[in-house]
N, C-alpha and C. Protein backbone atom coordinates (compact mmCIF):
# COMPACT_ATOMS: atom_id res chain seq x y z
N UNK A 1 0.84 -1.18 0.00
CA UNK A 1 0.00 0.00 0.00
C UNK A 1 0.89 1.24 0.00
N UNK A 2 0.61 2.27 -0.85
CA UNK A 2 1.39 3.46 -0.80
C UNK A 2 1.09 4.56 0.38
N UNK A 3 2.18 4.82 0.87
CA UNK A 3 2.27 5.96 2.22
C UNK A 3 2.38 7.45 1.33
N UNK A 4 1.64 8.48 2.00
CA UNK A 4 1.55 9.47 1.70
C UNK A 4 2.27 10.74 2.99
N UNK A 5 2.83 11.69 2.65
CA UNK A 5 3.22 12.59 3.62
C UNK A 5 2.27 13.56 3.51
N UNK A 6 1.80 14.31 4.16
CA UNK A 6 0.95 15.36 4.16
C UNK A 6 2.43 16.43 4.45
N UNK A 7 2.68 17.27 3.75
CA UNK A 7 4.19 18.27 4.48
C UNK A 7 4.13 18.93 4.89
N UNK A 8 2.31 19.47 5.09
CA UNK A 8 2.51 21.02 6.15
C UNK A 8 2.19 20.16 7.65
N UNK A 9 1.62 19.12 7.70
CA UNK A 9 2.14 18.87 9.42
C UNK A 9 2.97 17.18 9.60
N UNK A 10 3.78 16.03 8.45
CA UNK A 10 3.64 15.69 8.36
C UNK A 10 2.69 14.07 8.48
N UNK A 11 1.71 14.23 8.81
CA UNK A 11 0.69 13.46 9.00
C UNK A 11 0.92 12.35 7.67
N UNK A 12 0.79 10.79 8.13
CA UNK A 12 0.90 9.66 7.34
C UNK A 12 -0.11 8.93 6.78
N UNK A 13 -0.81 9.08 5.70
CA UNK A 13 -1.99 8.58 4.88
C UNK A 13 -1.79 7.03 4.35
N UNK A 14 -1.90 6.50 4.35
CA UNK A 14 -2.04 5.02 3.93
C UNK A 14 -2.83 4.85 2.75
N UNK A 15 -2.52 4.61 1.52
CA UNK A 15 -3.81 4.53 0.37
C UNK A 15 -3.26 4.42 -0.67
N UNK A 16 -3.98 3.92 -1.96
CA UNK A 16 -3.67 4.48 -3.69
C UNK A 16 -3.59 5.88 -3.70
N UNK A 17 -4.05 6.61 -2.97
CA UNK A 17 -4.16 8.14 -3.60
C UNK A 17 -4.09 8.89 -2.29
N UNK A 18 -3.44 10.22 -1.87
CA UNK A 18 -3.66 10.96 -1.14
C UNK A 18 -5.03 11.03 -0.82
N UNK A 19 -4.90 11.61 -0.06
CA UNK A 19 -6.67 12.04 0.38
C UNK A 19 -7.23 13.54 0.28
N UNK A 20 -8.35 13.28 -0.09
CA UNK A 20 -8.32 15.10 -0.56
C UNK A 20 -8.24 16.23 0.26
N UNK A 21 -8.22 16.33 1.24
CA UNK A 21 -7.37 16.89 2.34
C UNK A 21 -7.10 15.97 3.90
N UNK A 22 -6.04 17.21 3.96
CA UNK A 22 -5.29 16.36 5.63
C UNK A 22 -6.81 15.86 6.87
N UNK A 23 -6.50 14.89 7.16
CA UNK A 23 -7.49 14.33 8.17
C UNK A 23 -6.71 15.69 9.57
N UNK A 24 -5.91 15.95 9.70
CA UNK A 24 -5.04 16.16 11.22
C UNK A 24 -4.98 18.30 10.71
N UNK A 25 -4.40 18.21 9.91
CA UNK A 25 -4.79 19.71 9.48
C UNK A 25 -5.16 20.45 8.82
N UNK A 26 -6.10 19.61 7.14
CA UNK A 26 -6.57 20.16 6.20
C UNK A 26 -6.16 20.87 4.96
N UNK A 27 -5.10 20.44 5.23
CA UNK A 27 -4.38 21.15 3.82
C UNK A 27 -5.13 19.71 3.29
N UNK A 28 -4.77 20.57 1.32
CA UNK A 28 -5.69 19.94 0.19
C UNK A 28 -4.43 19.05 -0.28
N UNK A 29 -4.93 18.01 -1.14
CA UNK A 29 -4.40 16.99 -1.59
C UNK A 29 -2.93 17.16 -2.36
N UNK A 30 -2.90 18.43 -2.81
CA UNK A 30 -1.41 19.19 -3.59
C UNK A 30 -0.65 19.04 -2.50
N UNK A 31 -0.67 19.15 -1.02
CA UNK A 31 -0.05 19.43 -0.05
C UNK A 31 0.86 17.96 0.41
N UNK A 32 0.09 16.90 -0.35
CA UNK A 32 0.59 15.44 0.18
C UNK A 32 1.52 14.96 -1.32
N UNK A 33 2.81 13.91 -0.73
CA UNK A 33 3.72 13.80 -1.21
C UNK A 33 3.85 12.21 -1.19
N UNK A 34 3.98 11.04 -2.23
CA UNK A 34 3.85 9.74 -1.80
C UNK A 34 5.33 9.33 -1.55
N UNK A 35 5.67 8.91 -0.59
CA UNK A 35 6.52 8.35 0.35
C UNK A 35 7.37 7.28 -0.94
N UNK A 36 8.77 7.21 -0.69
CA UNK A 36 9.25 6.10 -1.56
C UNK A 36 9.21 5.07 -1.06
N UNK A 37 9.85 3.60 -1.42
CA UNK A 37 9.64 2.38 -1.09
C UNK A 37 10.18 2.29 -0.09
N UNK A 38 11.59 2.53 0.19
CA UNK A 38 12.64 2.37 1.41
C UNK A 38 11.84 3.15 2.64
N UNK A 39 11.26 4.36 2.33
CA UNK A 39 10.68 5.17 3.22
C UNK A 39 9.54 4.79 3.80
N UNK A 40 8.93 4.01 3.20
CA UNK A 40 6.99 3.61 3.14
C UNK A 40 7.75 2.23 4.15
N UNK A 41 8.88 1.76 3.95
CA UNK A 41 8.87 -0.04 4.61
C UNK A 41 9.40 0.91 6.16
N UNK A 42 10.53 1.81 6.01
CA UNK A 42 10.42 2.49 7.53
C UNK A 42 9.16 2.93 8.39
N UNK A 43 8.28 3.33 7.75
CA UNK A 43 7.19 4.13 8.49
C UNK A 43 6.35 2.59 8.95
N UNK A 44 6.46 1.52 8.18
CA UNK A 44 5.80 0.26 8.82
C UNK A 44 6.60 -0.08 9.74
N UNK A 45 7.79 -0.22 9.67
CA UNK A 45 9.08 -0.87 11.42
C UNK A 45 8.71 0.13 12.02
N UNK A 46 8.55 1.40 11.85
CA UNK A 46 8.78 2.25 12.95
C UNK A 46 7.13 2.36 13.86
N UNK A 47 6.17 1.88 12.78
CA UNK A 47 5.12 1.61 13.49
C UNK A 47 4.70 0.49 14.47
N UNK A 48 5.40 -0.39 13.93
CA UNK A 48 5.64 -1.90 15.04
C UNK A 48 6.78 -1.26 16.34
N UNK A 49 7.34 -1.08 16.00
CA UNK A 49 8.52 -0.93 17.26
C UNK A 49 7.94 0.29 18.15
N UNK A 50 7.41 1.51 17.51
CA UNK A 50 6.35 2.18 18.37
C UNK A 50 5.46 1.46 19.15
N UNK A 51 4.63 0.66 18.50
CA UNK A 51 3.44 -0.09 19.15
C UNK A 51 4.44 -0.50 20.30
N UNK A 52 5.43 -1.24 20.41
CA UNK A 52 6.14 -2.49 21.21
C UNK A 52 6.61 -1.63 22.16
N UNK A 53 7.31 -0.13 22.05
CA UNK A 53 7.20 0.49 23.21
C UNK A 53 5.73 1.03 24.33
N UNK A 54 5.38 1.70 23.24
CA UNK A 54 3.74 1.91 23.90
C UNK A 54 3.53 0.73 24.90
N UNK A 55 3.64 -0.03 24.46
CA UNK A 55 3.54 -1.41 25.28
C UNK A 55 4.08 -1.60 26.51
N UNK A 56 5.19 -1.33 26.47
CA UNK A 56 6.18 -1.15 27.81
C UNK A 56 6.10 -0.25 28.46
N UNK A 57 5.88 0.87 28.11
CA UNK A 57 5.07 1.91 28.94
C UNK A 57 3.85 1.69 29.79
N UNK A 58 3.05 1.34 29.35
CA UNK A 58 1.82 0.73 29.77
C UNK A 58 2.16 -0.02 31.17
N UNK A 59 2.94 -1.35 30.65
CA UNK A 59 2.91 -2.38 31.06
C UNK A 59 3.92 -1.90 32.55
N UNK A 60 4.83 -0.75 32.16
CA UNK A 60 5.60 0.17 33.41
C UNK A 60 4.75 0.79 34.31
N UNK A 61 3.83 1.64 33.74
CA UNK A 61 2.88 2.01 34.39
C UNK A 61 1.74 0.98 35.45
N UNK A 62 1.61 -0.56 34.76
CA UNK A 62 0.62 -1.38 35.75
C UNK A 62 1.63 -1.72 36.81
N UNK A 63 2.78 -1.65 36.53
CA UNK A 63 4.11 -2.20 37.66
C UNK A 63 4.04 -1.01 38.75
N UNK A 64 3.95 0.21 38.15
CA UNK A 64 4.31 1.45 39.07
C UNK A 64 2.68 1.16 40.38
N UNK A 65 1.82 1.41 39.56
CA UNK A 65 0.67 1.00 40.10
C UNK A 65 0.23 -0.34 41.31
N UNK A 66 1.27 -1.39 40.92
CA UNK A 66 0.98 -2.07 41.92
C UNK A 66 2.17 -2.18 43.02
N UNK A 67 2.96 -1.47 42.33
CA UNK A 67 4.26 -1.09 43.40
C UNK A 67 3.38 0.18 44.85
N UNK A 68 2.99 0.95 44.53
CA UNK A 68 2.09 2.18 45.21
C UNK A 68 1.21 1.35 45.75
N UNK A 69 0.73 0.38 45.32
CA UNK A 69 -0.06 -0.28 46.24
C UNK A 69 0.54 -1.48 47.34
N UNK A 70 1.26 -1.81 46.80
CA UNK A 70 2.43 -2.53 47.71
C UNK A 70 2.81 -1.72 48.93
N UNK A 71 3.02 -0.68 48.64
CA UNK A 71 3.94 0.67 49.04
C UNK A 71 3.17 0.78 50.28
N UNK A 72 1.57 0.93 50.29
CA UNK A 72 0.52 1.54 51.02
C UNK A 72 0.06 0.63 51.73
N UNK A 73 0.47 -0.60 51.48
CA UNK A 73 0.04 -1.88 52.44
C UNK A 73 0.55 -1.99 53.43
N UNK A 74 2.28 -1.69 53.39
CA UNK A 74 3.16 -1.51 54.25
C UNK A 74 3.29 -3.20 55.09
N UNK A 75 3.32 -4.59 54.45
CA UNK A 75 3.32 -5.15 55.55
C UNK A 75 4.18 -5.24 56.38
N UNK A 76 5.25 -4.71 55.65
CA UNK A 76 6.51 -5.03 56.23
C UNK A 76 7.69 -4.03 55.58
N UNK A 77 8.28 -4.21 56.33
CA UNK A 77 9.94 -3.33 55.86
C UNK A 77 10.55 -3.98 54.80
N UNK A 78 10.08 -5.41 54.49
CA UNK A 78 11.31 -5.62 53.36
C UNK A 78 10.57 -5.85 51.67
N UNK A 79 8.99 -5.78 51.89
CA UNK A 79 7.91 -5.78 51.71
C UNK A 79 8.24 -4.26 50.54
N UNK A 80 8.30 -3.18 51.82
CA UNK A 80 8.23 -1.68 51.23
C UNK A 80 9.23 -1.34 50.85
N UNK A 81 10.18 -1.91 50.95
CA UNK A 81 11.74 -2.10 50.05
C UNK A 81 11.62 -2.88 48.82
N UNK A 82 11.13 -4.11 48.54
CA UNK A 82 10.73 -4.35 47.11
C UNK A 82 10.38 -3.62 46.64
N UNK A 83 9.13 -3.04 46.60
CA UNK A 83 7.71 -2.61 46.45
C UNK A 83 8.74 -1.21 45.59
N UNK A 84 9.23 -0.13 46.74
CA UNK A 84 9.87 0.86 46.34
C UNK A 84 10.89 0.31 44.69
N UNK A 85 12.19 -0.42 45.05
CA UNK A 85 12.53 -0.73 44.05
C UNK A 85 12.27 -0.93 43.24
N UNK A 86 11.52 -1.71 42.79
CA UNK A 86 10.49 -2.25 41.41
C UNK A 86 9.65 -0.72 41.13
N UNK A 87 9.17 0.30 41.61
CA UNK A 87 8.41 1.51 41.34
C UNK A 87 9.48 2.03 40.23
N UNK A 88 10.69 1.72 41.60
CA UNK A 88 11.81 2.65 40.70
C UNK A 88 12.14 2.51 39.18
N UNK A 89 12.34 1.09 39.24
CA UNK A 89 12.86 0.20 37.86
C UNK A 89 11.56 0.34 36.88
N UNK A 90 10.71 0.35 37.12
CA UNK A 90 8.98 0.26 36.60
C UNK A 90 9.67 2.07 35.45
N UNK A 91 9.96 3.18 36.66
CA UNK A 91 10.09 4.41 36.09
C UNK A 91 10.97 4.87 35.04
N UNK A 92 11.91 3.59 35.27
CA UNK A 92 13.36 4.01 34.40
C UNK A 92 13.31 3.43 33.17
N UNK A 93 12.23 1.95 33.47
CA UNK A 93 11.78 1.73 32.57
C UNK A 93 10.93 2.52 30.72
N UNK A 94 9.61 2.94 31.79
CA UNK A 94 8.93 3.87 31.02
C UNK A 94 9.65 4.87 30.23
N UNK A 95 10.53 5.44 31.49
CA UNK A 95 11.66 6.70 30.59
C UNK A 95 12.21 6.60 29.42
N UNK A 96 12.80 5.11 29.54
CA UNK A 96 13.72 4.74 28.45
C UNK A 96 12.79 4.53 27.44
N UNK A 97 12.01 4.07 27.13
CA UNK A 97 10.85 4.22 25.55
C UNK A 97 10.42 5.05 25.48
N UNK A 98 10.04 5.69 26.38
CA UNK A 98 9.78 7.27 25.86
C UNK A 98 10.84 8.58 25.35
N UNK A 99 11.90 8.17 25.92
CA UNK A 99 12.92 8.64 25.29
C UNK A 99 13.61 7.98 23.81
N UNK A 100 13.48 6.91 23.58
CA UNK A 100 13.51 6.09 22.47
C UNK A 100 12.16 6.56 21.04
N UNK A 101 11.54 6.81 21.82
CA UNK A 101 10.18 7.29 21.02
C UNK A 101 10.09 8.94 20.44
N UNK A 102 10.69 9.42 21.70
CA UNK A 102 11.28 10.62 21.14
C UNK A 102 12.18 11.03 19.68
N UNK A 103 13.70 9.89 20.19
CA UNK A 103 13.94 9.91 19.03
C UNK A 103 13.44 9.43 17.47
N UNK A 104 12.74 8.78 17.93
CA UNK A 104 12.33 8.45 16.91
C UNK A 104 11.65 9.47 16.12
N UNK A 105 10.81 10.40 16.25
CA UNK A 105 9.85 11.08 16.31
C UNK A 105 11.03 12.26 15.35
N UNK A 106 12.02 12.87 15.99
CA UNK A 106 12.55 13.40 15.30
C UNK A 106 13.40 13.10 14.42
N UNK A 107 13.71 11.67 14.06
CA UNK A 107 14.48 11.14 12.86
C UNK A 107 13.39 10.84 11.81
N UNK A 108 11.86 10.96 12.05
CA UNK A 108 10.82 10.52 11.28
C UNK A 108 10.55 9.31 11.26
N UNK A 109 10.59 8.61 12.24
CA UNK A 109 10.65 7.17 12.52
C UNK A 109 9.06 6.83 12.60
N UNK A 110 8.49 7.26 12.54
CA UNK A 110 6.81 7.77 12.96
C UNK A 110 6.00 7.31 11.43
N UNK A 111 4.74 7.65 12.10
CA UNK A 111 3.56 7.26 11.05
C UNK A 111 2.53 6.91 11.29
């Protein structure tokens, strides 16, 4: 399937044909540019490996979540010492794909 750039915000169209204007900011169909082959197979990896962080984020976030609840149970001292650690690792976690995602974002890794 051919990828389209929209270039005034680049927004990523999927289709035979541009679309007659931007879904995201409305510029008209002159405004979109079809993506080459090498470029169109990046914007698909970079959409899987996005998804796969999103993922880890998430999945950092249900850790952080049951760490805070660990945290608040308090049964014990060594209990609220796991509990803390794993929050921590849960955070450094998240950071790191979101910082990964970042870059991505500005190398055009996106779509």
């Amino acid at each position: 399937m051919k990828k389209w750039k929209c270039e005034a915000c680049g927004y990523i169209h999927d289709g035979d044909e541009a679309p007659c204007k931007c879904p995201k900011c409305g510029a008209p169909k002159e405004q979109f540019t079809q993506l080459d082959e090498a470029a169109a197979k990046l914007v698909e990896r970079s959409r899987h490996t996005n998804t796969l962080h999103a993922h880890v984020i998430d999945l950092a976030r249900q850790v952080e979540s049951a760490c805070n609840a660990g945290i608040k149970d308090e049964l014990d001292p060594g209990c609220v010492d796991v509990f803390t650690k794993c929050r921590a690792m849960a955070w450094q976690m998240m950071k790191l794909s979101m910082t990964e995602m970042q870059g991505h974002m500005k190398k055009g890794k996106w779509g």
